[in-house]
PDB file of N, CA and C in Angstrom:
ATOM      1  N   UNK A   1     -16.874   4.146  57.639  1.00  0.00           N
ATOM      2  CA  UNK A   1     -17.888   5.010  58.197  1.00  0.00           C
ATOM      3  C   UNK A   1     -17.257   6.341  58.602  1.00  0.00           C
ATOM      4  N   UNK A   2     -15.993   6.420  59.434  1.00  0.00           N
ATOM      5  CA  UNK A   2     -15.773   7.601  59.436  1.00  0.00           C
ATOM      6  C   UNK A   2     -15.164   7.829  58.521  1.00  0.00           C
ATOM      7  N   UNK A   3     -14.442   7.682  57.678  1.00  0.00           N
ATOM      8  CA  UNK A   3     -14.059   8.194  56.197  1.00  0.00           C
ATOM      9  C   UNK A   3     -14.903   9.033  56.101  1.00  0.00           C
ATOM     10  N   UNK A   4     -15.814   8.251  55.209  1.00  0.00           N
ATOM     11  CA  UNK A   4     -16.941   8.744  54.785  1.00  0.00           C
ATOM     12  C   UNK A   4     -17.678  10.355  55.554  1.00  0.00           C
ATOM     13  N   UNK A   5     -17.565  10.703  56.847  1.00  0.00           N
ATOM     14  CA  UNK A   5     -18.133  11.383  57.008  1.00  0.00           C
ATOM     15  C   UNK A   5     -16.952  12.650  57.485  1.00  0.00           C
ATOM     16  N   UNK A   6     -15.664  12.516  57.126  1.00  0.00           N
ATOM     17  CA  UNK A   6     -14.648  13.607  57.389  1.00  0.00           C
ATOM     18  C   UNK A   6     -15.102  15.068  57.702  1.00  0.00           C
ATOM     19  N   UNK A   7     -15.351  16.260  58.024  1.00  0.00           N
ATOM     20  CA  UNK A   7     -15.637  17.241  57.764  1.00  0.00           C
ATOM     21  C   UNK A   7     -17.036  17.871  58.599  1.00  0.00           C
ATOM     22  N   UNK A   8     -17.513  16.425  59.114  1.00  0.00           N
ATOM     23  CA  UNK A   8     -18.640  16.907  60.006  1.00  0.00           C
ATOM     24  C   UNK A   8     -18.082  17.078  61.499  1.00  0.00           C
ATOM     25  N   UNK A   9     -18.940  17.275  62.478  1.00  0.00           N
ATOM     26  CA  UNK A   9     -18.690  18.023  63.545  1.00  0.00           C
ATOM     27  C   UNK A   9     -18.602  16.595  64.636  1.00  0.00           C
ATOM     28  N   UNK A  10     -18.589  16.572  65.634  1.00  0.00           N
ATOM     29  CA  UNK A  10     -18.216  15.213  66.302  1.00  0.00           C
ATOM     30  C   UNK A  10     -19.617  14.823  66.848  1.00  0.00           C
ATOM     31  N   UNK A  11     -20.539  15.805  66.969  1.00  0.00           N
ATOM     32  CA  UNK A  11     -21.996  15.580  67.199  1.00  0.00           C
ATOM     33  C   UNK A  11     -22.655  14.808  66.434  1.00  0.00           C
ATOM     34  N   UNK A  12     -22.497  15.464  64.970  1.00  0.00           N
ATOM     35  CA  UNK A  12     -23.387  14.808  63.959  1.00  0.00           C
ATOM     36  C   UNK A  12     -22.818  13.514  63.425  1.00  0.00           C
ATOM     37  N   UNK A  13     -21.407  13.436  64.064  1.00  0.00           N
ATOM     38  CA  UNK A  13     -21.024  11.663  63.588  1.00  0.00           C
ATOM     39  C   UNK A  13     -21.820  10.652  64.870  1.00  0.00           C
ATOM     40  N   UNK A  14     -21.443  11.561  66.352  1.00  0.00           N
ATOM     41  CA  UNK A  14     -22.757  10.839  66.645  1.00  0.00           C
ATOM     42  C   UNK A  14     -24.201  10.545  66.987  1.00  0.00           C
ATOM     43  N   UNK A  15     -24.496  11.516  66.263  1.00  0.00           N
ATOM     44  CA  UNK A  15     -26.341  11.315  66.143  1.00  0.00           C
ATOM     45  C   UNK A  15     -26.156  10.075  64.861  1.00  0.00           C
ATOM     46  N   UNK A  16     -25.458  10.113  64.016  1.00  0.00           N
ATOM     47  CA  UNK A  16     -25.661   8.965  62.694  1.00  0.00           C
ATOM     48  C   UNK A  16     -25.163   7.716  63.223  1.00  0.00           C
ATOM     49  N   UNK A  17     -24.137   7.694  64.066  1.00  0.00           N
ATOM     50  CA  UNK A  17     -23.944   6.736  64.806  1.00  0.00           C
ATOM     51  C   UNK A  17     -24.864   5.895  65.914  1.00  0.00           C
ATOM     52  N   UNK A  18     -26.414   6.675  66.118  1.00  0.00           N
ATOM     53  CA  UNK A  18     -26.739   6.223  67.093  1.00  0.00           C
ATOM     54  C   UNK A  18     -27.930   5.602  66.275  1.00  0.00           C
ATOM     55  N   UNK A  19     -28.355   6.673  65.104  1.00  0.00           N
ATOM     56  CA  UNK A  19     -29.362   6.123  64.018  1.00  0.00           C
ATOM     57  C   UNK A  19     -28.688   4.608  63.857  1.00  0.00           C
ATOM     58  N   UNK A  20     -27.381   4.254  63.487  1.00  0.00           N
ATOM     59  CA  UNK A  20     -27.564   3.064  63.019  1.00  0.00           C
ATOM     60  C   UNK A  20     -27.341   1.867  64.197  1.00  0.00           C
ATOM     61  N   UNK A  21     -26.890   2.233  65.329  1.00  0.00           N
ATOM     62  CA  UNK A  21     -27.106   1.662  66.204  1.00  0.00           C
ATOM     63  C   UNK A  21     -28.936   0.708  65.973  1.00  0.00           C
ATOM     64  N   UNK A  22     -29.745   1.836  66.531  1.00  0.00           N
ATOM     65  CA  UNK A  22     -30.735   1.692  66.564  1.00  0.00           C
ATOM     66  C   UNK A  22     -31.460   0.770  65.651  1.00  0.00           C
ATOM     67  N   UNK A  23     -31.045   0.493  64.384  1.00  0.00           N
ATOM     68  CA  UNK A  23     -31.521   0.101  63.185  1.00  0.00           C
ATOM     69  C   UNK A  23     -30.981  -1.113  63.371  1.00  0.00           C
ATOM     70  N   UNK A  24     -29.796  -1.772  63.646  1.00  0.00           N
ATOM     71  CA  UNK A  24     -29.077  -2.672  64.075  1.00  0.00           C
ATOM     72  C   UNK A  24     -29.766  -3.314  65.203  1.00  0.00           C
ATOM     73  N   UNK A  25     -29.974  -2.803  65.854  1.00  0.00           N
ATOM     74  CA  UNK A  25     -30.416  -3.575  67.429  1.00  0.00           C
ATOM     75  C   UNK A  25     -31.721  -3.583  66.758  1.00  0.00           C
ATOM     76  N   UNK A  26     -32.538  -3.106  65.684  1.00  0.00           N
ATOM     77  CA  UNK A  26     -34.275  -3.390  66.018  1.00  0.00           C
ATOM     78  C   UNK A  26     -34.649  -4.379  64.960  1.00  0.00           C
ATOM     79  N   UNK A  27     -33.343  -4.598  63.801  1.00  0.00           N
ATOM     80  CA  UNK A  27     -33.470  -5.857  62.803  1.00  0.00           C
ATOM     81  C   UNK A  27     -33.673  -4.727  61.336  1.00  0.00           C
ATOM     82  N   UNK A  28     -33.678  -3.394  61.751  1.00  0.00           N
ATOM     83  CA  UNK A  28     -34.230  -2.966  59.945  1.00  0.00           C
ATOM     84  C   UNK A  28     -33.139  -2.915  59.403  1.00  0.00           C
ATOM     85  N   UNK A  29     -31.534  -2.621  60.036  1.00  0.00           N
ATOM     86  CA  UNK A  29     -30.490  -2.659  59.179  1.00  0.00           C
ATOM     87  C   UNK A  29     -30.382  -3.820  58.386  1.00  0.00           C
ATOM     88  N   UNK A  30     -30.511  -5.157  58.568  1.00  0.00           N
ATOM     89  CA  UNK A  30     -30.651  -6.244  58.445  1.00  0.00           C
ATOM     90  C   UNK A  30     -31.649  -6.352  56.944  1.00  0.00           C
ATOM     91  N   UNK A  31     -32.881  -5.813  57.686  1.00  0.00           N
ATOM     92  CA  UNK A  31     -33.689  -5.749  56.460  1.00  0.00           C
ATOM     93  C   UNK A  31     -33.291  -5.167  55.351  1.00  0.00           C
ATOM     94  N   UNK A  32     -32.687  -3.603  55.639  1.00  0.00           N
ATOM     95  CA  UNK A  32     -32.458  -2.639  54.627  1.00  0.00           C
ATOM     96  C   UNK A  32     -31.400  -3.292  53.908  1.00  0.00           C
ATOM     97  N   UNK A  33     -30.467  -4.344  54.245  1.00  0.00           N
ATOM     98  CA  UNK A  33     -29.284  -4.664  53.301  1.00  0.00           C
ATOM     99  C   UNK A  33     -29.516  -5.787  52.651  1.00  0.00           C
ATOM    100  N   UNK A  34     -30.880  -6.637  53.421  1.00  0.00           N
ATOM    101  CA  UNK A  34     -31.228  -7.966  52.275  1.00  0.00           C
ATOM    102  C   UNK A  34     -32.195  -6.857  50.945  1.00  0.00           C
ATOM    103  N   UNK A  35     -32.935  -5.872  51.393  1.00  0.00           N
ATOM    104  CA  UNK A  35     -33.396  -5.851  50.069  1.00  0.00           C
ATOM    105  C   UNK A  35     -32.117  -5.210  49.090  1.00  0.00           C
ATOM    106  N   UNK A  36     -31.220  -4.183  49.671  1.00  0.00           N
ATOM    107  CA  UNK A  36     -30.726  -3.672  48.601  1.00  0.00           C
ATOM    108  C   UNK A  36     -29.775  -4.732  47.947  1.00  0.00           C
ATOM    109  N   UNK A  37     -29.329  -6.030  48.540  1.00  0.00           N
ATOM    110  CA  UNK A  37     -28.788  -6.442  47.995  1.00  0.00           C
ATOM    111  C   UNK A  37     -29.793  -7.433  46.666  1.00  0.00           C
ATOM    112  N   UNK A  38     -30.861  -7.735  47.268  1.00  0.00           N
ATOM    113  CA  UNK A  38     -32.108  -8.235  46.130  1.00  0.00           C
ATOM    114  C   UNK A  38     -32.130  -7.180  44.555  1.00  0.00           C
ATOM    115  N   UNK A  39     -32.047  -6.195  45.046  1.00  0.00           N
ATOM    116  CA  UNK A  39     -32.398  -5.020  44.688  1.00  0.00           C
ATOM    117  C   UNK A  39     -31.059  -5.410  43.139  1.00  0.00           C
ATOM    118  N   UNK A  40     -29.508  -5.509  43.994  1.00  0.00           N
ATOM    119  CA  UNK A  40     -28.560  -5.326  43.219  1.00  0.00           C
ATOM    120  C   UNK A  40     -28.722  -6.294  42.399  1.00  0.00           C
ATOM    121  N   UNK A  41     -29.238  -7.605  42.686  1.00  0.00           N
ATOM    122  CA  UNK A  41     -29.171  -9.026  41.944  1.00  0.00           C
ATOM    123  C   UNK A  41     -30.353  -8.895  40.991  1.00  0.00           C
ATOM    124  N   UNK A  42     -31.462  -8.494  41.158  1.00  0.00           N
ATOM    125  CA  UNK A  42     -32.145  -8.198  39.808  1.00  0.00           C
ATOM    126  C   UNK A  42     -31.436  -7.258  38.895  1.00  0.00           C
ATOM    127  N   UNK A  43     -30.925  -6.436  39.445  1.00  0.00           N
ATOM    128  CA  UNK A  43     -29.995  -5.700  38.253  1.00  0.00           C
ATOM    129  C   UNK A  43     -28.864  -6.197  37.449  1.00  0.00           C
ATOM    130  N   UNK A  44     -27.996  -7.247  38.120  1.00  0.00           N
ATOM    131  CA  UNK A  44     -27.150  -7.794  37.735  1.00  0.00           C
ATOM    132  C   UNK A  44     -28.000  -9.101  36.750  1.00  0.00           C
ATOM    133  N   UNK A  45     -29.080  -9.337  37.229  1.00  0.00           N
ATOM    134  CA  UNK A  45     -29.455 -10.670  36.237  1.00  0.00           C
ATOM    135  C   UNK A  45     -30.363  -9.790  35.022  1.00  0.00           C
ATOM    136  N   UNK A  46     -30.618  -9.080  35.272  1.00  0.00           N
ATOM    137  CA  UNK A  46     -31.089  -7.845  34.162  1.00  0.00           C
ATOM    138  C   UNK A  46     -29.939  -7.798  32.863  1.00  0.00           C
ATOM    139  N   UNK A  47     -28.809  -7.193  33.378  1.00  0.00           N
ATOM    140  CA  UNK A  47     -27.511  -6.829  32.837  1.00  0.00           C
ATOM    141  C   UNK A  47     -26.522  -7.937  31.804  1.00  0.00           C
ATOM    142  N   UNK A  48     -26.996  -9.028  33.238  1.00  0.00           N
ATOM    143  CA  UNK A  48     -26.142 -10.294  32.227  1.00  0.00           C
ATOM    144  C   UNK A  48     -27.526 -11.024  31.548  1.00  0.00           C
ATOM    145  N   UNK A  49     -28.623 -10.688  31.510  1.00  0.00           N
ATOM    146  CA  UNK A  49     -29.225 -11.127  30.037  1.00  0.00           C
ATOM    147  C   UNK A  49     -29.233 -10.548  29.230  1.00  0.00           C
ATOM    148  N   UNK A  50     -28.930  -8.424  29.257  1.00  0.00           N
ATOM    149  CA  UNK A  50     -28.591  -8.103  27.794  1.00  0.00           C
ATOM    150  C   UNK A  50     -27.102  -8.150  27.621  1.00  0.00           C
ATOM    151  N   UNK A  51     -26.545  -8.485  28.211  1.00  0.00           N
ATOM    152  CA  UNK A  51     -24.891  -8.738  27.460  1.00  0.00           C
ATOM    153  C   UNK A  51     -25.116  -9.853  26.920  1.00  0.00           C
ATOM    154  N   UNK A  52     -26.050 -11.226  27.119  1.00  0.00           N
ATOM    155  CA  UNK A  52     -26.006 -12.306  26.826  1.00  0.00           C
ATOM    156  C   UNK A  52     -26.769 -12.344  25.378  1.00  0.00           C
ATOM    157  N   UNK A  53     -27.650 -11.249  25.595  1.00  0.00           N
ATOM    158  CA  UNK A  53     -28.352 -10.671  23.885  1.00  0.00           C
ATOM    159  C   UNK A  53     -27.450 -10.052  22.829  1.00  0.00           C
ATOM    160  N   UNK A  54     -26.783  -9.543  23.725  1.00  0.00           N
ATOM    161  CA  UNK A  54     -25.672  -8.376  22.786  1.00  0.00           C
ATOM    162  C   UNK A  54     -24.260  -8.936  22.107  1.00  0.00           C
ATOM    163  N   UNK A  55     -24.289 -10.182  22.587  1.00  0.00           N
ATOM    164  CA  UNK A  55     -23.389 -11.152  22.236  1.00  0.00           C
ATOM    165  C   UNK A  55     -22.046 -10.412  23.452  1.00  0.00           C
ATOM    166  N   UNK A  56     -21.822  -9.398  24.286  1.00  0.00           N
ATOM    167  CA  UNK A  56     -21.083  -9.567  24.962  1.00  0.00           C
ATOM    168  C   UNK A  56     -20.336 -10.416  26.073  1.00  0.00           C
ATOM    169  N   UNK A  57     -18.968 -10.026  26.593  1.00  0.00           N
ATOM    170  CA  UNK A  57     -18.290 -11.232  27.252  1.00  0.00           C
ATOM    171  C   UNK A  57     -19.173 -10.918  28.824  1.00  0.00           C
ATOM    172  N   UNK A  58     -19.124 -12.018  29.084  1.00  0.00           N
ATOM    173  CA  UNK A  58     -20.386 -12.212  30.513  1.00  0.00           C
ATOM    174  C   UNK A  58     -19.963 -12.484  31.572  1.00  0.00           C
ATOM    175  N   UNK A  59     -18.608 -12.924  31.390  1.00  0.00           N
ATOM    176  CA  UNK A  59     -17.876 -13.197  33.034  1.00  0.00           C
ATOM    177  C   UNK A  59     -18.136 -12.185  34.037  1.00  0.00           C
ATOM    178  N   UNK A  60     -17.857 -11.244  33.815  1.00  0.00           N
ATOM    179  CA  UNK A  60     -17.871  -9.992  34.690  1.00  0.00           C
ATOM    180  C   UNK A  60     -19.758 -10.187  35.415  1.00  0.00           C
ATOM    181  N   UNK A  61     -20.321  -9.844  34.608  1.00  0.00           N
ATOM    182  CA  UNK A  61     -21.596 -10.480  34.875  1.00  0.00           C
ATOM    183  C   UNK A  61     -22.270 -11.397  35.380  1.00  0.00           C
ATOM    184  N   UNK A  62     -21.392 -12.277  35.460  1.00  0.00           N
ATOM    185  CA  UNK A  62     -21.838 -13.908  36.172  1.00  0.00           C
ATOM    186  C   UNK A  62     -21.380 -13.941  37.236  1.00  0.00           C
ATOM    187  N   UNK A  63     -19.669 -13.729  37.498  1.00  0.00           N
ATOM    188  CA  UNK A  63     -19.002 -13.230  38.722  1.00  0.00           C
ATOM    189  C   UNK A  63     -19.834 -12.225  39.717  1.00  0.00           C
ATOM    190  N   UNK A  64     -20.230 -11.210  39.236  1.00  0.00           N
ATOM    191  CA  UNK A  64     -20.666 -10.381  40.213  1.00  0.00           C
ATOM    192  C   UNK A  64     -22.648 -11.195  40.508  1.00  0.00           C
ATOM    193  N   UNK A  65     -23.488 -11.461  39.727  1.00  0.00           N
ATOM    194  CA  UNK A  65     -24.352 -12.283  40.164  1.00  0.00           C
ATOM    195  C   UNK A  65     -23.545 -13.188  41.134  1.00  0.00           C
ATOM    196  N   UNK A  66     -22.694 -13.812  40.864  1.00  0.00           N
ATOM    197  CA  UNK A  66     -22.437 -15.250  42.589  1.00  0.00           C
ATOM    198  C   UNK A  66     -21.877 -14.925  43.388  1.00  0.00           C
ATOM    199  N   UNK A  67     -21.202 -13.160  43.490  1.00  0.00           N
ATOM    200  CA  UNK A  67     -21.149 -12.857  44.581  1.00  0.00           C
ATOM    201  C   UNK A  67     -22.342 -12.610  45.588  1.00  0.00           C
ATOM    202  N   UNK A  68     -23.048 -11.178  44.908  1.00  0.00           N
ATOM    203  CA  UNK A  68     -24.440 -11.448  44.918  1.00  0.00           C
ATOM    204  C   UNK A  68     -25.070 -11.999  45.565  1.00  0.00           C
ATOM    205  N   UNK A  69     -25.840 -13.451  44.992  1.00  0.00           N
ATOM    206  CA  UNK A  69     -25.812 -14.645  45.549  1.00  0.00           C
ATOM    207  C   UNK A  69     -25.469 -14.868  46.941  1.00  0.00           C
ATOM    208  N   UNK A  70     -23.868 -15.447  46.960  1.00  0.00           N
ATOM    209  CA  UNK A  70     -23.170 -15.541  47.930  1.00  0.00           C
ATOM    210  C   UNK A  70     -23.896 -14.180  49.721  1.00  0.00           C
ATOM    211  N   UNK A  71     -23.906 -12.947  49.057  1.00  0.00           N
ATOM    212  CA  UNK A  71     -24.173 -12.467  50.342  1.00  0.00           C
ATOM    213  C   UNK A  71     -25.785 -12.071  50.404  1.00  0.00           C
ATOM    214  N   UNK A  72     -26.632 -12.818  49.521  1.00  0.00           N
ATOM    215  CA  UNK A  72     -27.573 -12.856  49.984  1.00  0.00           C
ATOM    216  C   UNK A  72     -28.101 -14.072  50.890  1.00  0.00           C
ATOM    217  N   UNK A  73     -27.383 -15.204  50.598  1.00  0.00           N
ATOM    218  CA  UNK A  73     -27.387 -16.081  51.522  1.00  0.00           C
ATOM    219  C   UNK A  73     -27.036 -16.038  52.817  1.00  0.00           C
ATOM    220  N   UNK A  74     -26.058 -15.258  53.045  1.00  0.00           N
ATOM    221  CA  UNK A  74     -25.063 -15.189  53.871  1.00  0.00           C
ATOM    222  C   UNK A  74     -26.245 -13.911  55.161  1.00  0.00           C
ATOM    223  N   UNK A  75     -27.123 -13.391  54.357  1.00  0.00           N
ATOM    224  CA  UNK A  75     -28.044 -12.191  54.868  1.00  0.00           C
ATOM    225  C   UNK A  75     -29.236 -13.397  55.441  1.00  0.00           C
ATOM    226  N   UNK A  76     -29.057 -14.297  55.087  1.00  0.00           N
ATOM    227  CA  UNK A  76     -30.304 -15.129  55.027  1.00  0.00           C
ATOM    228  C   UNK A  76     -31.752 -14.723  54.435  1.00  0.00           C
ATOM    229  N   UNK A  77     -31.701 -14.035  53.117  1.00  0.00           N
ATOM    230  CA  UNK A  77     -32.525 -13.564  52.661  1.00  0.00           C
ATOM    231  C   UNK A  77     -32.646 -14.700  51.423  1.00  0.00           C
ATOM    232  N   UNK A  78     -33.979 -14.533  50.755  1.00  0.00           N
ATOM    233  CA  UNK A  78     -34.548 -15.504  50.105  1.00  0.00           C
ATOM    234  C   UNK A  78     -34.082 -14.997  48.551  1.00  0.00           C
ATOM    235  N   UNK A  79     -33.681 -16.256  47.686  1.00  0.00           N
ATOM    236  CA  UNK A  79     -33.213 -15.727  46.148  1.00  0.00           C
ATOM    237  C   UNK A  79     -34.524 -15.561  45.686  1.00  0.00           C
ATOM    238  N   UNK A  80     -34.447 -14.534  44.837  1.00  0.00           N
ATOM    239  CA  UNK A  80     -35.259 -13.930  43.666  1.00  0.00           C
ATOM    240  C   UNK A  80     -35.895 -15.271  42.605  1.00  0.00           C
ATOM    241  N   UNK A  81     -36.748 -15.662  41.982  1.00  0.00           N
ATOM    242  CA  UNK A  81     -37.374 -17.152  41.248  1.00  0.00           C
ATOM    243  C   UNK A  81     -36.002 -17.214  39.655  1.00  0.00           C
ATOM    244  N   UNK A  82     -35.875 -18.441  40.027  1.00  0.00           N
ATOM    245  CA  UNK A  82     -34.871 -18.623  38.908  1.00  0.00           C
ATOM    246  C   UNK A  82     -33.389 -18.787  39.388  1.00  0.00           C
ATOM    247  N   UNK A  83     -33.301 -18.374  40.762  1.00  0.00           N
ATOM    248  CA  UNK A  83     -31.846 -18.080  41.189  1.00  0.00           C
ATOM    249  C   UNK A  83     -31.132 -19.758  41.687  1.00  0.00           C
TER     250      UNK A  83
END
């Protein structure tokens, strides 16, 4: 997090700091990271069915779906149908 924001002023690291506070304590951070991670796993099961069309190698593809997986559970968010 501060990496990421090198170059800004010590104010505006914490006004963003307090945004995510806030988001944290009210449950939407929570929310916002089960969908994007939903979000990532339809893409990844997207991806490894056209490599699986394309005759490409799929490990990479399968690996990153059960990570995936793995921290959507871990979010306690619900798998996508088929998962």
């Amino acid at each position: 997090m501060l990496e990421s924001n090198k170059g800004k002023s010590m104010l505006e690291f914490q006004e963003l700091m307090t945004v995510f506070q806030l988001l944290h304590w009210n449950g939407s951070l929570k929310a916002m990271r089960e969908r994007q991670c939903s979000r990532q796993l339809a893409a990844t099961e997207r991806e490894l069915e056209e490599a699986r069309l394309a005759g490409k190698e799929l490990r990479f593809h399968k690996e990153k779906k059960d990570i995936l997986m793995l921290a959507a559970g871990q979010l306690g968010g619900a798998h996508p149908p088929g998962c």
